[in-house]
Protein backbone atom coordinates (compact mmCIF):
# COMPACT_ATOMS: atom_id res chain seq x y z
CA UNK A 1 4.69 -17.57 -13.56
CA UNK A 2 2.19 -20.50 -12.68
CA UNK A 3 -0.44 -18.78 -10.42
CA UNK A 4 -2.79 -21.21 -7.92
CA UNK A 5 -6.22 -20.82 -8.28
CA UNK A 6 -6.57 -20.17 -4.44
CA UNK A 7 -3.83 -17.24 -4.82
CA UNK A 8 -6.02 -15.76 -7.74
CA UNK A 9 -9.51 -15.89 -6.17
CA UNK A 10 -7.33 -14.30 -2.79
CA UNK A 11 -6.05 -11.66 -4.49
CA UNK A 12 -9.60 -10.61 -5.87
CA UNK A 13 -10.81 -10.80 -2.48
CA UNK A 14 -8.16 -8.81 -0.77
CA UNK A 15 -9.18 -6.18 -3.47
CA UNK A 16 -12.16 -6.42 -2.91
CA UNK A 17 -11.87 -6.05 0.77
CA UNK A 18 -9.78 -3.02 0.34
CA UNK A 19 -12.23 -0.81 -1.55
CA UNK A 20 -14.93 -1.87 0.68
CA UNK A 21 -12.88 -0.91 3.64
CA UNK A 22 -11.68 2.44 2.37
CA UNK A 23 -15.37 3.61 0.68
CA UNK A 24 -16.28 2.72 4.83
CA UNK A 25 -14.06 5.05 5.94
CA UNK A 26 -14.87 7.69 2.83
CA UNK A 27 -18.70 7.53 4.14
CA UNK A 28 -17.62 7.64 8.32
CA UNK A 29 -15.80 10.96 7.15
CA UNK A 30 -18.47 12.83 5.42
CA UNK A 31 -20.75 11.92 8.48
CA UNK A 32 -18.00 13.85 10.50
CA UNK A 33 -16.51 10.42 12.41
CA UNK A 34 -13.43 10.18 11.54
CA UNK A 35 -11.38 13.19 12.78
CA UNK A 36 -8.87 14.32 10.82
CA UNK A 37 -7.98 13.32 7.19
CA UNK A 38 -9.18 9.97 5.26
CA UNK A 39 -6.40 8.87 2.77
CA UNK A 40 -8.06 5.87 0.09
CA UNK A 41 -6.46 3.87 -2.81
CA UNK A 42 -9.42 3.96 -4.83
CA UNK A 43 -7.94 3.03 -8.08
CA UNK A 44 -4.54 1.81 -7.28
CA UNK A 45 -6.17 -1.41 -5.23
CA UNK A 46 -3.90 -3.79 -7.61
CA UNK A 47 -0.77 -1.74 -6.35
CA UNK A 48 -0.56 -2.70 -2.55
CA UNK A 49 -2.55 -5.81 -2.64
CA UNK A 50 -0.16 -7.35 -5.19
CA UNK A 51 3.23 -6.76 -3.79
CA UNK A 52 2.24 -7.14 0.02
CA UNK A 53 0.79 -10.43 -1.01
CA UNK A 54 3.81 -11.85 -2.54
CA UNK A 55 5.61 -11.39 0.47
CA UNK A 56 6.66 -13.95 2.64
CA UNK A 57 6.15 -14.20 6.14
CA UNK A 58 9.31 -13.54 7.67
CA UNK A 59 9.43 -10.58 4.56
CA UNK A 60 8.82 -6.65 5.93
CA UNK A 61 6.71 -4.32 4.40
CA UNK A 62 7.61 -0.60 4.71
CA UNK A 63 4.08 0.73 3.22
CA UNK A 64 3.05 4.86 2.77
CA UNK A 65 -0.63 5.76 3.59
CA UNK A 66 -2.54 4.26 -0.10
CA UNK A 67 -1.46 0.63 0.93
CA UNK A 68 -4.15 -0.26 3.02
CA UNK A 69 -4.07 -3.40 0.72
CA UNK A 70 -0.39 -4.56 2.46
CA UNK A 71 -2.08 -3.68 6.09
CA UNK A 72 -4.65 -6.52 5.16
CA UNK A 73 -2.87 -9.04 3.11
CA UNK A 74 -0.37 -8.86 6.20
CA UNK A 75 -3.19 -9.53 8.54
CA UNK A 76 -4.08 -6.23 10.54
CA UNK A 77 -7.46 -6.99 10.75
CA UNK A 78 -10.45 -4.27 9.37
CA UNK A 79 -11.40 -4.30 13.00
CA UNK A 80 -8.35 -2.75 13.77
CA UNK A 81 -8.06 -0.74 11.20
CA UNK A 82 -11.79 1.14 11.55
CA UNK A 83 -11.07 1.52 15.32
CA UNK A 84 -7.62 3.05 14.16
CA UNK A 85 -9.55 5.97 11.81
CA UNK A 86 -12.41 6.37 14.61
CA UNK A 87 -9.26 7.01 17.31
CA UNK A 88 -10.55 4.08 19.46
CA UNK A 89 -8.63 2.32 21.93
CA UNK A 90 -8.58 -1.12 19.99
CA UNK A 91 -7.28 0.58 16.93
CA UNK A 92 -3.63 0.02 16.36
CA UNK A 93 -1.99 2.63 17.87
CA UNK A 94 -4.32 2.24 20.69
CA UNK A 95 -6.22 5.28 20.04
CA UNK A 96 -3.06 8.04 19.38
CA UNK A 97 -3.84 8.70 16.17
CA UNK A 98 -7.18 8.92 13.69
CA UNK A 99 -5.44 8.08 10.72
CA UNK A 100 -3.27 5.26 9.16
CA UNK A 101 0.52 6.92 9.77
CA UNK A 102 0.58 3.00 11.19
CA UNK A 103 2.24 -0.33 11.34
CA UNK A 104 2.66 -3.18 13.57
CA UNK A 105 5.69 -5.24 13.77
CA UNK A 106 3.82 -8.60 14.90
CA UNK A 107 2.57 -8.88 11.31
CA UNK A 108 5.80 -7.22 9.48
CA UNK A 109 4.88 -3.76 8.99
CA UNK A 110 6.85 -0.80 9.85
CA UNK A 111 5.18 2.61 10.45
CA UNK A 112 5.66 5.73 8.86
CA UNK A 113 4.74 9.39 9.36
CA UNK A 114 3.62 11.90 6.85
CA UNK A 115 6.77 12.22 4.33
CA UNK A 116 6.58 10.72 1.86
CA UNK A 117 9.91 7.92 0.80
CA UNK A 118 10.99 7.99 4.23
CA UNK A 119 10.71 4.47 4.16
CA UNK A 120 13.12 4.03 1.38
CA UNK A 121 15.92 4.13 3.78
CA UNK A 122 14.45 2.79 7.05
CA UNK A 123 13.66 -0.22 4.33
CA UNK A 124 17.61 0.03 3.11
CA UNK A 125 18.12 -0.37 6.81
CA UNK A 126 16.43 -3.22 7.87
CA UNK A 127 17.41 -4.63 4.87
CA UNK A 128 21.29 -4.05 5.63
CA UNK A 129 20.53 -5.68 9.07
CA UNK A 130 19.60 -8.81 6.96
CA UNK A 131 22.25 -9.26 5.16
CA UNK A 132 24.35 -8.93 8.07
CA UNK A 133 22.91 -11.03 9.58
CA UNK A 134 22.73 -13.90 6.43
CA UNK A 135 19.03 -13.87 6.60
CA UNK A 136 17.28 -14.64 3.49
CA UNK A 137 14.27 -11.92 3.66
CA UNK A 138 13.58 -8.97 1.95
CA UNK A 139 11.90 -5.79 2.67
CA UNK A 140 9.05 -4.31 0.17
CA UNK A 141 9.03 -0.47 0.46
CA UNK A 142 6.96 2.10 -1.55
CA UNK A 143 5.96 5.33 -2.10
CA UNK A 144 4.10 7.35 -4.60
CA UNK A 145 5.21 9.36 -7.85
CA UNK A 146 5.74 12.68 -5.76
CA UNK A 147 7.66 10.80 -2.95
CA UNK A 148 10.49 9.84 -6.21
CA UNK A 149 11.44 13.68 -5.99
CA UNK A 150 12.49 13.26 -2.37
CA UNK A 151 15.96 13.48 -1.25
CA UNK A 152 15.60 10.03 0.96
CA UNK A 153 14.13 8.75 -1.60
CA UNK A 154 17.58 8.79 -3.33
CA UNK A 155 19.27 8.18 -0.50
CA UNK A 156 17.22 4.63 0.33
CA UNK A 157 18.36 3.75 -3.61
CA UNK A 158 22.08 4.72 -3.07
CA UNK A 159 22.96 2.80 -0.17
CA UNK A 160 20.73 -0.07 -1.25
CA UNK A 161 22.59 -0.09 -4.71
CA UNK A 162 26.23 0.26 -2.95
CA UNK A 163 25.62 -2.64 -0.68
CA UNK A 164 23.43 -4.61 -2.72
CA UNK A 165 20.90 -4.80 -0.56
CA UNK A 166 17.59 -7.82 -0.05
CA UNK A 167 15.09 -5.03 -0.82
CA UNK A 168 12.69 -3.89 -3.85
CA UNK A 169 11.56 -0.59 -4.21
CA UNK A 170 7.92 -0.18 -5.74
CA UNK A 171 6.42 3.28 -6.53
CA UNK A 172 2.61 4.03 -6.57
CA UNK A 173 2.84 6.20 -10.30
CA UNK A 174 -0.90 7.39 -9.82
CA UNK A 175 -0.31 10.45 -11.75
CA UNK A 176 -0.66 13.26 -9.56
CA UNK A 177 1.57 14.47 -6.43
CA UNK A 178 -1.17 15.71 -4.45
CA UNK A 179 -2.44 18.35 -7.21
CA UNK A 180 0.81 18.40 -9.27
CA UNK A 181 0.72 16.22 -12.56
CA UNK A 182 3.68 13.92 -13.27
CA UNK A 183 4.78 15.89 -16.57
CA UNK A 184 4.98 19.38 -14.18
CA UNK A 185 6.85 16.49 -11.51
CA UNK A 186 10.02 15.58 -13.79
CA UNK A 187 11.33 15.61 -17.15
CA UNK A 188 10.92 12.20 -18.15
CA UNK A 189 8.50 10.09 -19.13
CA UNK A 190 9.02 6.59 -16.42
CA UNK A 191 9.82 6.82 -12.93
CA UNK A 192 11.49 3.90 -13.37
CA UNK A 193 14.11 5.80 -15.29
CA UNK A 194 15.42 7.16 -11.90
CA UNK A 195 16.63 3.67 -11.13
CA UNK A 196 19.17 3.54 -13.95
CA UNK A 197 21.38 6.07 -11.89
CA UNK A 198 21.32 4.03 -9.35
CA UNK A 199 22.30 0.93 -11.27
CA UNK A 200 19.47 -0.76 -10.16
CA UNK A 201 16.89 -2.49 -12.48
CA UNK A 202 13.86 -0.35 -13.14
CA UNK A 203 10.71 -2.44 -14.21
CA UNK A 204 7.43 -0.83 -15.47
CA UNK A 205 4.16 -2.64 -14.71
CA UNK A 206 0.36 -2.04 -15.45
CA UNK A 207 -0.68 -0.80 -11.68
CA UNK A 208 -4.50 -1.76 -12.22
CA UNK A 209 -3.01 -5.56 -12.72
CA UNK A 210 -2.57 -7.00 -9.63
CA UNK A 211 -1.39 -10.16 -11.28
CA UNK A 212 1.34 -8.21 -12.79
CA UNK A 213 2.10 -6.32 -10.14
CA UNK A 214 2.09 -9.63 -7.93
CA UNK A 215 4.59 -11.26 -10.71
CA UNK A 216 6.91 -8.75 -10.82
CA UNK A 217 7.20 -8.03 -7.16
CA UNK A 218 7.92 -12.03 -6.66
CA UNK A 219 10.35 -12.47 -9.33
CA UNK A 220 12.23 -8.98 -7.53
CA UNK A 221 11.86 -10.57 -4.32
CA UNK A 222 13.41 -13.77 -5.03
CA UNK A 223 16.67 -11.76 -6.86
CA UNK A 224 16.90 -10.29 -3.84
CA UNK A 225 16.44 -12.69 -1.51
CA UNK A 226 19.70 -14.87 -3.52
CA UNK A 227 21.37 -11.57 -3.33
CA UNK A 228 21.18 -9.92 -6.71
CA UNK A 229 20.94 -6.55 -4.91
CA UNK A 230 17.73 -4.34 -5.27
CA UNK A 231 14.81 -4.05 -8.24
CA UNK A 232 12.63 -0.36 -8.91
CA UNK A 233 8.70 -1.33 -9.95
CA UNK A 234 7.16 1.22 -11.71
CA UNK A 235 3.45 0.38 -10.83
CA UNK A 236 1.90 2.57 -13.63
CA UNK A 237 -2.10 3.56 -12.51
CA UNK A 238 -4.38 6.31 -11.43
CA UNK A 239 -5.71 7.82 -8.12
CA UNK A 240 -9.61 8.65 -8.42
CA UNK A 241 -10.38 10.21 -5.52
CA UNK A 242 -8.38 13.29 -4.37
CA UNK A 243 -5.28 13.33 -2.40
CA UNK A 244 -8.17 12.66 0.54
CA UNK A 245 -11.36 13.02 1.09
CA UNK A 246 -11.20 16.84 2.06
CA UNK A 247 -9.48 17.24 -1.74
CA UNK A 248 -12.28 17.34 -4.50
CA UNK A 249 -9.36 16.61 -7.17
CA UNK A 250 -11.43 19.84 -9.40
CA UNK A 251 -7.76 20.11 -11.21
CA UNK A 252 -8.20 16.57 -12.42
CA UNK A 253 -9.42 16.81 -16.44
CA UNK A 254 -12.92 14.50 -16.06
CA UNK A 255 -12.27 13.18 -19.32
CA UNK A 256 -8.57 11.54 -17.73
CA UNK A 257 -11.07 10.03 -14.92
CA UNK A 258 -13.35 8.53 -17.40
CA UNK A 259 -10.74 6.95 -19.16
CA UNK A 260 -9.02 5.18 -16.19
CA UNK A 261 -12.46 4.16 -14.79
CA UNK A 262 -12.46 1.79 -17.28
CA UNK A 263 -9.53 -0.06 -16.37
CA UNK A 264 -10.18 -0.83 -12.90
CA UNK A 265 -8.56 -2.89 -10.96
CA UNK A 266 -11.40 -4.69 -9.50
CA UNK A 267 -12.87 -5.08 -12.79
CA UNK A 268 -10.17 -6.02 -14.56
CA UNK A 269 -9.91 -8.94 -12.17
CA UNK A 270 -13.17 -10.20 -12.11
CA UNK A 271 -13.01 -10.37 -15.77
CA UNK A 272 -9.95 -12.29 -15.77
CA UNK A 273 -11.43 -14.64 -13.45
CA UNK A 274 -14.85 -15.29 -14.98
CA UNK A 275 -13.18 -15.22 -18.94
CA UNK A 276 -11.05 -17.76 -17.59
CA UNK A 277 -13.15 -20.24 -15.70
CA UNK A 278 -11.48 -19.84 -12.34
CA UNK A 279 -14.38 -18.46 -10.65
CA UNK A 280 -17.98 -18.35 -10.84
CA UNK A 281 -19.99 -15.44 -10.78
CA UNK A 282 -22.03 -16.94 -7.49
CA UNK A 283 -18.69 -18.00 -6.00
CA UNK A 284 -17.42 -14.09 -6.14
CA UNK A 285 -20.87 -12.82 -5.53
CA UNK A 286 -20.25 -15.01 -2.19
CA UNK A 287 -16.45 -12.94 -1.83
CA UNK A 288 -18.59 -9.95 -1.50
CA UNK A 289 -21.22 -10.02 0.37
CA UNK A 290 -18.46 -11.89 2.86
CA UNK A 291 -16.69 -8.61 2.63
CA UNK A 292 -19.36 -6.50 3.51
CA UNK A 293 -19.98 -8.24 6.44
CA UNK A 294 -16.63 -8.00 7.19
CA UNK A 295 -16.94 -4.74 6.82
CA UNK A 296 -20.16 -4.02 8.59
CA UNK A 297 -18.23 -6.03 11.76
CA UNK A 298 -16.08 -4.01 11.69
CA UNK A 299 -17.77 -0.40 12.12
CA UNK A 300 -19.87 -2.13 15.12
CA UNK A 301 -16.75 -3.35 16.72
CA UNK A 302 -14.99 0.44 16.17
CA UNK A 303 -18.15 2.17 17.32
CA UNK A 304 -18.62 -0.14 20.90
CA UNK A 305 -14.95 0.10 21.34
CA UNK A 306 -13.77 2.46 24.09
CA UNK A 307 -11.63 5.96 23.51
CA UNK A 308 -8.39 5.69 25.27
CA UNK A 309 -7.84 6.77 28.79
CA UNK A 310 -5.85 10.28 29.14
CA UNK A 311 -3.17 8.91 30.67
CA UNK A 312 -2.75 6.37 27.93
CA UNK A 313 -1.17 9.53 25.56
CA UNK A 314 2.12 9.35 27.26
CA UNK A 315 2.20 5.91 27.09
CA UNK A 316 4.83 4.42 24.25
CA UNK A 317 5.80 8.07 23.78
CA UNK A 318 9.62 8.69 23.56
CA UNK A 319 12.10 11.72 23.41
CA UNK A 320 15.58 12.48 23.89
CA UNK A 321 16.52 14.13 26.63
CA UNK A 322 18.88 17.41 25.99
């Protein structure tokens, strides 16, 4: 698949942008700012950033909490997001939360709470509304390794696989469920096996490649989108920070640590792009220090922003009534 140069030098910015972003919230945590947890891709970058930005517009993203890349590609601004973590009133769930259980249905992202593959079958059922309704968009959902072991997990892939539904199923495989290794997880050795039950095509994909990761989640969305019925991506990477930033990770061996270091994502972009002649090193020197002052806007903006009013936490707040 032909690639624009513009898509290419995006894609290394929205990665870019995304680490940035998350080592912000990393440092606002450890200065005791953000309340709460602080959840970070660091690693998996290529993951989120690749199949939220081969989405199309009118597409809906069902993300879990290390996709911070989809929030961005989608456009939920860093602005929003830093006032989100510091519980402001400009963050987007208006100051409710300190964390990013989030989404925002302006830019095609639904929300989720804390389980993990939930959004397996709230994707199968938006995407059954679609087809319904003849419209020709998919839905993106994914979760992590651990998430695969979930019963709705299983659930989402049955009823998309009876009724052939316009979504694609991509799992984050960074190794470790929380503290639990894959190989103490399951008895096999791809996630993507799991599809195969489900009679739904199970691809496995280098997770630190955005470009293959982007590929593979475009060529699944169009199937879907003419109606060839769901796809599984195996995004195969590794998580190098903890489960969050309260989890030192001391059960990871260093030496596996090491080893994926040197297949970052990041990296492994900018080397693609420089090997190649599509960018310059002053042209992504300029992508940088853009970020950071993205970035740096960001924090200010959070940190002048006002804390809700205590009225506002019964606002948007629903319940049924026994």
């Amino acid at each position: 698949m032909d690639i624009k140069r513009e898509d290419l030098v995006q894609l290394y910015y929205y990665l870019r942008l995304t680490r940035r972003l998350e080592e912000r919230f990393t440092s606002l945590y450890h200065q005791g700012k953000i309340l709460g947890g602080a959840w970070t891709s660091n690693g998996t970058e290529a993951v989120s950033v690749g199949y939220g930005y081969a989405l199309k517009r009118d597409d809906i993203a069902a993300p879990y909490f290390r996709d911070m890349g989809v929030f961005l590609v989608r456009g939920i601004t860093p602005k929003r997001l830093m006032a989100q973590y510091l519980g402001r009133k400009t963050g987007v769930t208006g100051g409710k939360e300190g964390n990013v259980h989030v989404g925002d249905l302006n830019f095609g992202v639904i929300g989720f709470p804390s389980h993990l593959a939930d959004n397996y079958p709230v994707g199968a059922g938006v995407a059954l509304a679609f087809k319904i309704r003849g419209e020709k968009r998919v839905v993106a959902a994914c979760t992590g390794d651990g998430g695969t072991s979930r019963g709705d997990f299983h659930e989402g892939m049955n009823l998309a696989s009876v009724r052939k539904l316009p979504i694609v199923f991509i799992c984050n495989n960074n190794q470790y469920a929380y503290s639990t290794p894959l190989q103490l997880q399951m008895a096999i050795k791809n996630i993507a096996d799991r599809s195969l039950a489900y009679n739904i095509p199970g691809k496995i994909v280098d997770g630190n490649n955005v470009i293959a990761v982007y590929t593979a989640a475009k060529e699944a969305y169009e199937v879907a989108r003419d109606g060839g019925g769901p796809t599984f991506i195996e995004c195969k990477t590794m998580r190098m920070h903890g489960h969050s930033e309260h989890d030192s990770a001391k059960y990871v061996p260093r030496e596996l640590l090491e080893e994926w270091k040197k297949k970052d994502p990041i990296l492994h972009m900018e080397n693609y792009l420089l090997e190649g002649s599509i960018s310059t090193r002053e042209e992504l020197e300029d992508i940088d220090t853009r970020v950071k002052k993205e970035v740096d806007e960001a924090e200010a903006f959070a940190e002048e922003s006002p804390y809700p009013d205590p009225e506002d936490c019964l606002k948007g707040v629903y319940a049924t009534p026994l």
